[in-house]
PDB file of N, CA and C in Angstrom:
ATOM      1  N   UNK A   1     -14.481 -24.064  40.564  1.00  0.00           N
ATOM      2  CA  UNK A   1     -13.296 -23.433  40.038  1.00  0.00           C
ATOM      3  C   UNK A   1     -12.092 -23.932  40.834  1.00  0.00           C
ATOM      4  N   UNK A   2     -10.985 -24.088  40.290  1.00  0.00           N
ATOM      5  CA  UNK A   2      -9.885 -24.665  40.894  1.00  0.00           C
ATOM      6  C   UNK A   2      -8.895 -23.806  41.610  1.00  0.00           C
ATOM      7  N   UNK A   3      -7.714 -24.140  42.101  1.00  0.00           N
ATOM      8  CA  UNK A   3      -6.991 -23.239  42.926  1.00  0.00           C
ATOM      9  C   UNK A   3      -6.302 -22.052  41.936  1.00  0.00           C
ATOM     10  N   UNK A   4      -5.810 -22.763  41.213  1.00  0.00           N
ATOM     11  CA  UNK A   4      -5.430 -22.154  39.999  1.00  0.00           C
ATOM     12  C   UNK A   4      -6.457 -20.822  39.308  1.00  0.00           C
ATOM     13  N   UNK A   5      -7.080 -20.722  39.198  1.00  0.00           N
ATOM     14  CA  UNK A   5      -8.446 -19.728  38.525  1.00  0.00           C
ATOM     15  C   UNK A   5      -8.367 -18.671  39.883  1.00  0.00           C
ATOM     16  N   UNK A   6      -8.370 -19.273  41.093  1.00  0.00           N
ATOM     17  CA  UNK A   6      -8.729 -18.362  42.322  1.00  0.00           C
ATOM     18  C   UNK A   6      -7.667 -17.624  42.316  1.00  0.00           C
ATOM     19  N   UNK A   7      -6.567 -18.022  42.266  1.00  0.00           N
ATOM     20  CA  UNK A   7      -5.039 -16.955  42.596  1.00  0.00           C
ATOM     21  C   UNK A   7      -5.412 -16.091  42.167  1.00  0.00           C
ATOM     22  N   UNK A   8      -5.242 -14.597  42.663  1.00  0.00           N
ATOM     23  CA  UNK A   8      -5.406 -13.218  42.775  1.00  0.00           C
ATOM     24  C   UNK A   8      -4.243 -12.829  42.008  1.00  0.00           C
ATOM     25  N   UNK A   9      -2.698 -13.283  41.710  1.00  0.00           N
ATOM     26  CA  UNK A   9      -2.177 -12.853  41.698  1.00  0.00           C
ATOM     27  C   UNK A   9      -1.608 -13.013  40.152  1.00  0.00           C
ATOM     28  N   UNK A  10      -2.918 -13.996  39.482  1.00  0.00           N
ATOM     29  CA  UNK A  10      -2.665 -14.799  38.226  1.00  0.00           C
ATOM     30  C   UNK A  10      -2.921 -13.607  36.900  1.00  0.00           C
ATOM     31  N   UNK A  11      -2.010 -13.724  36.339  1.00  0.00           N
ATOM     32  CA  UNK A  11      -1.656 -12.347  35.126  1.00  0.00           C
ATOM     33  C   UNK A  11      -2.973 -13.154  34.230  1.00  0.00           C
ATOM     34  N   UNK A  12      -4.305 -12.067  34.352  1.00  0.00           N
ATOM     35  CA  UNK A  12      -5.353 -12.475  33.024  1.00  0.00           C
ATOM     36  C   UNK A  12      -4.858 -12.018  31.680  1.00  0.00           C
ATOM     37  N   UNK A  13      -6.047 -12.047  31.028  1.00  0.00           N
ATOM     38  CA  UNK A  13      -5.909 -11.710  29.532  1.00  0.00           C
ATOM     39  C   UNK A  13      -6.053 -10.439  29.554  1.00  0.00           C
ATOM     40  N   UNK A  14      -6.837  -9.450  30.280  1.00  0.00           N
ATOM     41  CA  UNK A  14      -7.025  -8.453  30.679  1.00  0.00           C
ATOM     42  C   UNK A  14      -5.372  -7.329  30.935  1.00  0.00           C
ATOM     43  N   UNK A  15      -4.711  -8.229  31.351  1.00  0.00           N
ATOM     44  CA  UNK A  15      -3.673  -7.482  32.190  1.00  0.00           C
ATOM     45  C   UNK A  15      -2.498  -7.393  30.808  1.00  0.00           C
ATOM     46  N   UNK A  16      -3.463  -7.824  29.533  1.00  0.00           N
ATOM     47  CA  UNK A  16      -2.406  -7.680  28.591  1.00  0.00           C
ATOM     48  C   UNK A  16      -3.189  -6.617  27.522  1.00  0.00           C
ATOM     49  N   UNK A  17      -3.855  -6.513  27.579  1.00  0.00           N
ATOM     50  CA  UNK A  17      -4.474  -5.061  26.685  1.00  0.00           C
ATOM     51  C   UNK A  17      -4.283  -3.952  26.462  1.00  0.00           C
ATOM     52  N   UNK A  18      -3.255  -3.437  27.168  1.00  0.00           N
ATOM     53  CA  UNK A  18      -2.697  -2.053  26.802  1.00  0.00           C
ATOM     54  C   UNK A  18      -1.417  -2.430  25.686  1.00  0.00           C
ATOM     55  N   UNK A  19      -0.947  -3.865  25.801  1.00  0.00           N
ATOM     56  CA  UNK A  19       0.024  -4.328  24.979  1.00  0.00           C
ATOM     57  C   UNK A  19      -0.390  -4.612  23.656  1.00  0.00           C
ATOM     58  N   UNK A  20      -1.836  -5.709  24.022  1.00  0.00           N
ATOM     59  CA  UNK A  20      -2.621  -5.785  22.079  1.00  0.00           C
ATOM     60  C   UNK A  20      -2.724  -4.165  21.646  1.00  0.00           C
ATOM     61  N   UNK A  21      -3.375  -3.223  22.488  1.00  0.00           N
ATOM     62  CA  UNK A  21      -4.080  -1.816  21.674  1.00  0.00           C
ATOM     63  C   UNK A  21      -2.461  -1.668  21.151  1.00  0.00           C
ATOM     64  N   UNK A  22      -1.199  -1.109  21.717  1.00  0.00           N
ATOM     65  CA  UNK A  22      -0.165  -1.026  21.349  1.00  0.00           C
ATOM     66  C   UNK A  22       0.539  -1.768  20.028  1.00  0.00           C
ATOM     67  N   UNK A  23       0.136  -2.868  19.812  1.00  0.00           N
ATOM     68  CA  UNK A  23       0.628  -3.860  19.066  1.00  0.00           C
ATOM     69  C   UNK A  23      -0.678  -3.570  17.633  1.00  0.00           C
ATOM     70  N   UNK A  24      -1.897  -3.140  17.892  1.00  0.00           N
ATOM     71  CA  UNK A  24      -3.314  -2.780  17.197  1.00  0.00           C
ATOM     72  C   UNK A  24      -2.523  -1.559  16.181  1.00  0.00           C
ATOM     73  N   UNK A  25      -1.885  -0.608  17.486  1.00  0.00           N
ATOM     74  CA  UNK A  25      -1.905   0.654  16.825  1.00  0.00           C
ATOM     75  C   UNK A  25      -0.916   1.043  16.195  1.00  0.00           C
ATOM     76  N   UNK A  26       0.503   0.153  16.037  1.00  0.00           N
ATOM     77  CA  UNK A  26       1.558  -0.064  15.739  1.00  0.00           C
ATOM     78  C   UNK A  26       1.809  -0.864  13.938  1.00  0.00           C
ATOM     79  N   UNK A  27       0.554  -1.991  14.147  1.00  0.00           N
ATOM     80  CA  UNK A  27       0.190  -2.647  12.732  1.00  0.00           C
ATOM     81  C   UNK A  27      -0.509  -2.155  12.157  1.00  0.00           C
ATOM     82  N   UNK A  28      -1.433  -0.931  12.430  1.00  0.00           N
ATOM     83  CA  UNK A  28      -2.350  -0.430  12.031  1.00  0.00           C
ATOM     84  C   UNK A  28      -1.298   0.756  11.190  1.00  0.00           C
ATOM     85  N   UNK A  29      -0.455   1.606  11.618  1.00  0.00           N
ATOM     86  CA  UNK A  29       0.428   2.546  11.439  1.00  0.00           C
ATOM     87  C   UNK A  29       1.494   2.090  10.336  1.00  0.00           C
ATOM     88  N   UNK A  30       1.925   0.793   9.976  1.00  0.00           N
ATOM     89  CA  UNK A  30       2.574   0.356   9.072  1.00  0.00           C
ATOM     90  C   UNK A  30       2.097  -0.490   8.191  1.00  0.00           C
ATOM     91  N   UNK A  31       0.557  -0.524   8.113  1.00  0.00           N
ATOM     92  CA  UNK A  31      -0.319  -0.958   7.124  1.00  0.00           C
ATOM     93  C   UNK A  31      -0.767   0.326   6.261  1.00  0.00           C
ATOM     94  N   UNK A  32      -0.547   1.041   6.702  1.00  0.00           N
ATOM     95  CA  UNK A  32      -0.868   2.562   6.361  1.00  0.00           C
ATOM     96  C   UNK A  32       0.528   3.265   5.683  1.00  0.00           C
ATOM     97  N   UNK A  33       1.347   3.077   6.767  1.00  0.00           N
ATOM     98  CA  UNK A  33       2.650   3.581   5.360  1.00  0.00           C
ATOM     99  C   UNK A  33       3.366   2.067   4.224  1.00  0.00           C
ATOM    100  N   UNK A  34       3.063   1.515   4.392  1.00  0.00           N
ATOM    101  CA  UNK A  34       2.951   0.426   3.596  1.00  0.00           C
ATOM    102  C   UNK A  34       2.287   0.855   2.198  1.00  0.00           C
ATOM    103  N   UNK A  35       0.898   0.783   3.024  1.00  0.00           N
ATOM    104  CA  UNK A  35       0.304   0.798   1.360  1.00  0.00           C
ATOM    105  C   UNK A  35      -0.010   2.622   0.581  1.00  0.00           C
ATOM    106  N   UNK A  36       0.946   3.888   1.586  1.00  0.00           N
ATOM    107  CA  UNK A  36       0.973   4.496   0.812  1.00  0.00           C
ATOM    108  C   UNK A  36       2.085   4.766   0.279  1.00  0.00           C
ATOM    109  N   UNK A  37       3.223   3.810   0.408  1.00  0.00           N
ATOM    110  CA  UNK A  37       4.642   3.656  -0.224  1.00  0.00           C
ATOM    111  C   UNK A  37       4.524   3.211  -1.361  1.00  0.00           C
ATOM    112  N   UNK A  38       3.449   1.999  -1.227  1.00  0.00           N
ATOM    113  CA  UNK A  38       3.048   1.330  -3.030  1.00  0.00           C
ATOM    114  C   UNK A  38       2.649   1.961  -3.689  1.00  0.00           C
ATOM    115  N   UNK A  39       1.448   2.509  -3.360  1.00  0.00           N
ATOM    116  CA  UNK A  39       0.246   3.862  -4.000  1.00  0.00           C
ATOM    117  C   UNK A  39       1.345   4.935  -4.563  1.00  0.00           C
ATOM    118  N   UNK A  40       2.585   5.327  -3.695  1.00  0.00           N
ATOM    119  CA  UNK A  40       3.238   6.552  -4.412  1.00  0.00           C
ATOM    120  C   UNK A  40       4.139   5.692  -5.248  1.00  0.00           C
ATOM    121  N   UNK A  41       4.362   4.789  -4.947  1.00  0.00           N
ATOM    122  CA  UNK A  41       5.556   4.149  -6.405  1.00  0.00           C
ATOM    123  C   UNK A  41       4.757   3.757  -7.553  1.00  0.00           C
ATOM    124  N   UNK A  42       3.542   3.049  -7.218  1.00  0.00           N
ATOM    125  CA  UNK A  42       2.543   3.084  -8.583  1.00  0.00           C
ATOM    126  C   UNK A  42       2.547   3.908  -9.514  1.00  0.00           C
ATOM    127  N   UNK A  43       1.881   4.985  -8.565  1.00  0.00           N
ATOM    128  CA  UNK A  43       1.243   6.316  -9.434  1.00  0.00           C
ATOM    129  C   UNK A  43       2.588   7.235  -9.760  1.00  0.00           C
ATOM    130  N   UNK A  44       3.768   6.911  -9.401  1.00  0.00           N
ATOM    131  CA  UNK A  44       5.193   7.535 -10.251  1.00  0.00           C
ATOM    132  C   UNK A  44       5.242   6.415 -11.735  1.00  0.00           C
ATOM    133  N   UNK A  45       5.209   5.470 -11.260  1.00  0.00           N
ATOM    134  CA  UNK A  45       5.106   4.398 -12.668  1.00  0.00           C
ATOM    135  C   UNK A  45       4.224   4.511 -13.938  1.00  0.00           C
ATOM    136  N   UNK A  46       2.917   5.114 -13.451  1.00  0.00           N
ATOM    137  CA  UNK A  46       1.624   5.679 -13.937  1.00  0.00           C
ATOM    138  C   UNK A  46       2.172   6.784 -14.296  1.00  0.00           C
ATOM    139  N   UNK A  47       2.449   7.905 -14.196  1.00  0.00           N
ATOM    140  CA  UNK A  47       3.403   9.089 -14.690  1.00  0.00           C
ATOM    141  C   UNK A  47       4.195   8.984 -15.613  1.00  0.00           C
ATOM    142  N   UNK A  48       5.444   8.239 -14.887  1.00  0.00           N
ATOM    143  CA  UNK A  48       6.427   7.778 -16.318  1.00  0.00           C
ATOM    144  C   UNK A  48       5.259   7.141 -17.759  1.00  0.00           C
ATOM    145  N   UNK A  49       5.126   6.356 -17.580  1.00  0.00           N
ATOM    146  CA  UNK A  49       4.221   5.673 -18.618  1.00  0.00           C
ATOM    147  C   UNK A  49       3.089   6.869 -19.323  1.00  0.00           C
ATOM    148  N   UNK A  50       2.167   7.701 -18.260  1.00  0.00           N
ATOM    149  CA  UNK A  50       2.096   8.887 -19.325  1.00  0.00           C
ATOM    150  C   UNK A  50       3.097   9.937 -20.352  1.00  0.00           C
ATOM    151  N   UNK A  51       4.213  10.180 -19.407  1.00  0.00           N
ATOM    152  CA  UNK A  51       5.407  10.984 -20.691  1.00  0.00           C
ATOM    153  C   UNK A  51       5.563  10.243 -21.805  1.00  0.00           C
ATOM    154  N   UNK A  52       6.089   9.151 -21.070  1.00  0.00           N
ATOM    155  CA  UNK A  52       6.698   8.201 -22.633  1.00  0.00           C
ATOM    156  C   UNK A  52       5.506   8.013 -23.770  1.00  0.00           C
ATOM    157  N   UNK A  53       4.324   8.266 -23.153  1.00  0.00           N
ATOM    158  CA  UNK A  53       3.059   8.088 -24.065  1.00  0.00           C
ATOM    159  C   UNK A  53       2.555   9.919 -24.690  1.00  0.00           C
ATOM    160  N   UNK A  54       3.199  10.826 -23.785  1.00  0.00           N
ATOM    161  CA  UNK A  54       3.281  12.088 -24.164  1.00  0.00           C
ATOM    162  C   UNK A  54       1.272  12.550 -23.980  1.00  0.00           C
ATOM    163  N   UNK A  55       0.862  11.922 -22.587  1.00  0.00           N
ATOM    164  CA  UNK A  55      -0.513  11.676 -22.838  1.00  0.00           C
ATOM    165  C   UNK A  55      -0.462  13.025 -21.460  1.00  0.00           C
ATOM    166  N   UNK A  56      -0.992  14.250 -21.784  1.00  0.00           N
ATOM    167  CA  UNK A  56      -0.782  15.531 -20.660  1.00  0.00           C
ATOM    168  C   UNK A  56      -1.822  15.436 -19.889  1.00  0.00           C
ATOM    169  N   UNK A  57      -2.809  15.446 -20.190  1.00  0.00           N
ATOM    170  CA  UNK A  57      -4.110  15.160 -19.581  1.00  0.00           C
ATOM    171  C   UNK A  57      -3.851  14.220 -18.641  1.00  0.00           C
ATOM    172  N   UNK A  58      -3.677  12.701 -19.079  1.00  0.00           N
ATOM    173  CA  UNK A  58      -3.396  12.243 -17.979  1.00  0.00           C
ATOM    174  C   UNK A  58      -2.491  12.420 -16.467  1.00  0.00           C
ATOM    175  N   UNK A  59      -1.131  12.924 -17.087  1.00  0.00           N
ATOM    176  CA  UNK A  59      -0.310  13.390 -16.565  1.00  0.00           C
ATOM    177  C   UNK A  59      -0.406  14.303 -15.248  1.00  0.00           C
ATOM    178  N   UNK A  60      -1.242  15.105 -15.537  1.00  0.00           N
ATOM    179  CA  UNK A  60      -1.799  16.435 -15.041  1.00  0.00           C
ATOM    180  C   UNK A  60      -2.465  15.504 -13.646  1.00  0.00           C
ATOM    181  N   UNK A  61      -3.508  14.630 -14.516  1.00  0.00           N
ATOM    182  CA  UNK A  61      -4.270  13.870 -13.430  1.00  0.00           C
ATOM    183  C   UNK A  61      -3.462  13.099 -12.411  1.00  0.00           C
ATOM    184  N   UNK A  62      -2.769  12.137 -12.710  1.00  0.00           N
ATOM    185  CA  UNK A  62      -1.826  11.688 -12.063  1.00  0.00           C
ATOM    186  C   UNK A  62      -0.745  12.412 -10.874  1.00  0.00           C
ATOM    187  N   UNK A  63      -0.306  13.276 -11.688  1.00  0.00           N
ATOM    188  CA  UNK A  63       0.770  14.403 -11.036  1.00  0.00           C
ATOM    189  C   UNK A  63      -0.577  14.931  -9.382  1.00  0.00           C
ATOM    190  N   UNK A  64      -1.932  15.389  -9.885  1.00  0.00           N
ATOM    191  CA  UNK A  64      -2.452  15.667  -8.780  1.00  0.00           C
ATOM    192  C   UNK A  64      -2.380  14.742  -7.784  1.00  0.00           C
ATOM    193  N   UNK A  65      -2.708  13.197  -8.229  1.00  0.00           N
ATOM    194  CA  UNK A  65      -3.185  12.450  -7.237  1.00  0.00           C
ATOM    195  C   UNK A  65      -1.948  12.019  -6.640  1.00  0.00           C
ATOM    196  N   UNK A  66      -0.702  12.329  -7.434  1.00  0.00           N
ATOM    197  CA  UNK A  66       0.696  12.228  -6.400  1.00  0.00           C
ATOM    198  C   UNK A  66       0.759  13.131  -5.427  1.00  0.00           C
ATOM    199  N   UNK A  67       0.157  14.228  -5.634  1.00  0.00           N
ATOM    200  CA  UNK A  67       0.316  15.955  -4.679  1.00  0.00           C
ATOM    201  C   UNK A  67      -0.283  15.347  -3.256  1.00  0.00           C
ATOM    202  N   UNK A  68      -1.551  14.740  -3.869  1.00  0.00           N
ATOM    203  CA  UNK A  68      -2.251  14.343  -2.801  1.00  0.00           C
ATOM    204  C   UNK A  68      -1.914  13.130  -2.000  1.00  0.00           C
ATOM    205  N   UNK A  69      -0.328  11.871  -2.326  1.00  0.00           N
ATOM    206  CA  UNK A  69      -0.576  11.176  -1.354  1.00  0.00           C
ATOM    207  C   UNK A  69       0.516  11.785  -0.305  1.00  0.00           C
ATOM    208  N   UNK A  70       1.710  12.255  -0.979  1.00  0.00           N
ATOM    209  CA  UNK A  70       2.118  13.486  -0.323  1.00  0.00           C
ATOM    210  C   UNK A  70       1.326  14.109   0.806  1.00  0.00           C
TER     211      UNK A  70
END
């Protein structure tokens, strides 16, 4: 091993892992409101498109699964 590898004082990969989990839990958190920003603009689009179709049943269904991304 070289002098380089031995330095004690050499910043590992290790000494950066509280920064990846941070950076993990940060992309993880806006992959998540991401795709429930789409999911609620969908399923409003899915809604409209039941009125204009005057289809209640569906509506009903829809309207729940909006309650729920809420």
């Amino acid at each position: 091993m070289n002098d380089y590898r031995k330095n004690k004082n050499f910043a590992t990969s290790t000494s950066f892992r509280p920064v990846q989990t941070y950076y993990s839990k940060e992309a993880s958190r806006l992959l998540k409101k991401l795709s429930t920003d789409f999911n609620k603009k969908h399923v409003k689009e899915l809604i409209d498109e039941a009125l204009d179709k005057k289809d209640e049943k569906l509506f009903y269904k829809l309207t729940a699964r909006y309650s729920h991304l809420l």
